[in-house]
C-alpha atoms as a PDB file:
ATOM      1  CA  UNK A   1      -8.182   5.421 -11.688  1.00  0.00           C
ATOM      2  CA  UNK A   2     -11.975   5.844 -11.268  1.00  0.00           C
ATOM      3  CA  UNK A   3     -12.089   3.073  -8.660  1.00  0.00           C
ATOM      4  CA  UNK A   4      -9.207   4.629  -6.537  1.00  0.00           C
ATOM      5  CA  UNK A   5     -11.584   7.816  -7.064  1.00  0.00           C
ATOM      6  CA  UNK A   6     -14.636   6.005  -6.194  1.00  0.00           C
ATOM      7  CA  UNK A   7     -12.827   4.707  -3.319  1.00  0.00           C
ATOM      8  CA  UNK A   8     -11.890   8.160  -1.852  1.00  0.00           C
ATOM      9  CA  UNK A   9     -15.644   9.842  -2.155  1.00  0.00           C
ATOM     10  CA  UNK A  10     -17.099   6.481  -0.561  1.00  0.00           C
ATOM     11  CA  UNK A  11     -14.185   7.196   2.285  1.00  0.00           C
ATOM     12  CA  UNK A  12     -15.569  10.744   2.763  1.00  0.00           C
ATOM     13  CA  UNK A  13     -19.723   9.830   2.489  1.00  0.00           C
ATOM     14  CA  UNK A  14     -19.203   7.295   5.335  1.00  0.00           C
ATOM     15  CA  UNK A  15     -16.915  10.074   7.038  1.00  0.00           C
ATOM     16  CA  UNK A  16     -19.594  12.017   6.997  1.00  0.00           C
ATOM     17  CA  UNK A  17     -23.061   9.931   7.654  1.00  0.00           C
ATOM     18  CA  UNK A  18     -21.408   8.707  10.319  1.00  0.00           C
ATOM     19  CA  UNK A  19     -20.736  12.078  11.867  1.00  0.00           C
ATOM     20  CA  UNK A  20     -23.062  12.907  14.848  1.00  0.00           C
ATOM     21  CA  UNK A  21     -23.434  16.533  13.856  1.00  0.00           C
ATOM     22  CA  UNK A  22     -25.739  15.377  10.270  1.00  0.00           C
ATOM     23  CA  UNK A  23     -28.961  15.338  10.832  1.00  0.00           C
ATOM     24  CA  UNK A  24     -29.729  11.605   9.478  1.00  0.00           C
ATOM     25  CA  UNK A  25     -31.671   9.364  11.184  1.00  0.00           C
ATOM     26  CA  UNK A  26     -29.943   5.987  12.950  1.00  0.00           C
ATOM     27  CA  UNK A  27     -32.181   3.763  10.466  1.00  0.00           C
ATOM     28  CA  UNK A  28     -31.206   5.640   7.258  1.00  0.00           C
ATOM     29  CA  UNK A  29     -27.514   6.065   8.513  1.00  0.00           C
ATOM     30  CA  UNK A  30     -26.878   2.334   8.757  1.00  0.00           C
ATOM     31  CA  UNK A  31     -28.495   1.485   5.370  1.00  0.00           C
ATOM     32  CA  UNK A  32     -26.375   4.454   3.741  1.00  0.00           C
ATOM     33  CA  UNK A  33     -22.769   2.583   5.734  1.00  0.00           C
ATOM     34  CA  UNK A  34     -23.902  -0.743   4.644  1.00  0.00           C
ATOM     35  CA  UNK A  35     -24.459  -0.023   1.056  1.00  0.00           C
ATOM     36  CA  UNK A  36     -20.795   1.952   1.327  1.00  0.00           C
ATOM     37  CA  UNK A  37     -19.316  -1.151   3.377  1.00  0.00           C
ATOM     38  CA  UNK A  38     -20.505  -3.061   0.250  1.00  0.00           C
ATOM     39  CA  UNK A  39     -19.238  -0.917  -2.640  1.00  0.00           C
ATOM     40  CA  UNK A  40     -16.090  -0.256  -1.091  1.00  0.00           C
ATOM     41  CA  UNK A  41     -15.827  -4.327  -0.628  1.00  0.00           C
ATOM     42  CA  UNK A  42     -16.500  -4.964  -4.036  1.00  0.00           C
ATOM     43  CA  UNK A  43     -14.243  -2.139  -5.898  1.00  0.00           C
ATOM     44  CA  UNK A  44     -11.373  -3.358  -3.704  1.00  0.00           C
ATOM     45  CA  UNK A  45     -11.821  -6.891  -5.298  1.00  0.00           C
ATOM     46  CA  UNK A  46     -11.847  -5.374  -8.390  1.00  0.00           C
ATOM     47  CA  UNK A  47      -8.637  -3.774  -7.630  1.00  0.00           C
ATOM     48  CA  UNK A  48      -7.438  -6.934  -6.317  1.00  0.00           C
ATOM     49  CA  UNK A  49      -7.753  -8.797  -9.942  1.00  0.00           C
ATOM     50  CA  UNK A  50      -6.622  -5.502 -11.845  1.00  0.00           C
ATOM     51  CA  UNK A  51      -3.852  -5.413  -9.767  1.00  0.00           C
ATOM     52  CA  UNK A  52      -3.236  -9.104 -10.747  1.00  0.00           C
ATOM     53  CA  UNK A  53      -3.346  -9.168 -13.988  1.00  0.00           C
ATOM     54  CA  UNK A  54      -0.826  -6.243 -14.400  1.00  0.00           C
ATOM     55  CA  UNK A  55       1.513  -7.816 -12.173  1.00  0.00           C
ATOM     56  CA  UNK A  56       1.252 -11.192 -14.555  1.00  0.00           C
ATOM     57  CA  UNK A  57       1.742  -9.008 -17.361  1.00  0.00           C
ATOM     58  CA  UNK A  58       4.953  -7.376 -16.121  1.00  0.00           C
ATOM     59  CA  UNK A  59       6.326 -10.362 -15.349  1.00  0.00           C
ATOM     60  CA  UNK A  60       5.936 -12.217 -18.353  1.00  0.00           C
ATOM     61  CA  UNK A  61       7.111  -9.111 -20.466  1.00  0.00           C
ATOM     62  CA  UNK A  62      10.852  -9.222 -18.298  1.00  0.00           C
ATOM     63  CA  UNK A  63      10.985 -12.925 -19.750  1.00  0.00           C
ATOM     64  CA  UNK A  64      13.517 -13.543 -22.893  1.00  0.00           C
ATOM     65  CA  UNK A  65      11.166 -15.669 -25.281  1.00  0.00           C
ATOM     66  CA  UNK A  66      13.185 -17.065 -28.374  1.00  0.00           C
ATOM     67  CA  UNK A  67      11.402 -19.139 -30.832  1.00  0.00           C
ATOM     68  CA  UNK A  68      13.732 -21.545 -32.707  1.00  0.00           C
ATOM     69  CA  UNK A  69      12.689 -23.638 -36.213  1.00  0.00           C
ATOM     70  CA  UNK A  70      14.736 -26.534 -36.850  1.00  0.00           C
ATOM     71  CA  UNK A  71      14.380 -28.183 -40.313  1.00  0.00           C
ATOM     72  CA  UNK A  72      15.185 -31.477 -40.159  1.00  0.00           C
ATOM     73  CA  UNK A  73      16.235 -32.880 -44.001  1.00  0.00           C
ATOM     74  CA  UNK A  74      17.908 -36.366 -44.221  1.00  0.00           C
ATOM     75  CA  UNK A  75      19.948 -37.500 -46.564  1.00  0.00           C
END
């Protein structure tokens, strides 16, 4: 949930940098969207492999495992 979150405020900071009407200089304002670009780029693969290992998860659990034990004893 906090990377959704984190996700959302990085949404709205680039939102606004990139507005003309904040008084940021064009140097500062593309360091600030790169270093955004990047976070946003990594939480999303972070997502990604959350997301995977969930879905694994729920579709193992839906599986029917029975373990059987056979004794064999000749006679």
């Amino acid at each position: 949930m906090i990377k959704i979150s984190s996700i959302t405020v990085l949404g709205v900071l680039v939102l606004l940098v990139a507005s003309p009407y904040v008084g940021i200089s064009r140097t500062w304002k593309d360091y600030i969207l790169m270093i955004c670009g990047l976070a946003i780029a990594i939480i999303s693969f972070l997502l990604r492999k959350e997301l995977h290992k969930v879905i694994k998860i729920v579709h193992e659990a839906s599986e029917v495992k029975a373990d059987t034990y056979v004794e064999n004893n000749p006679q």
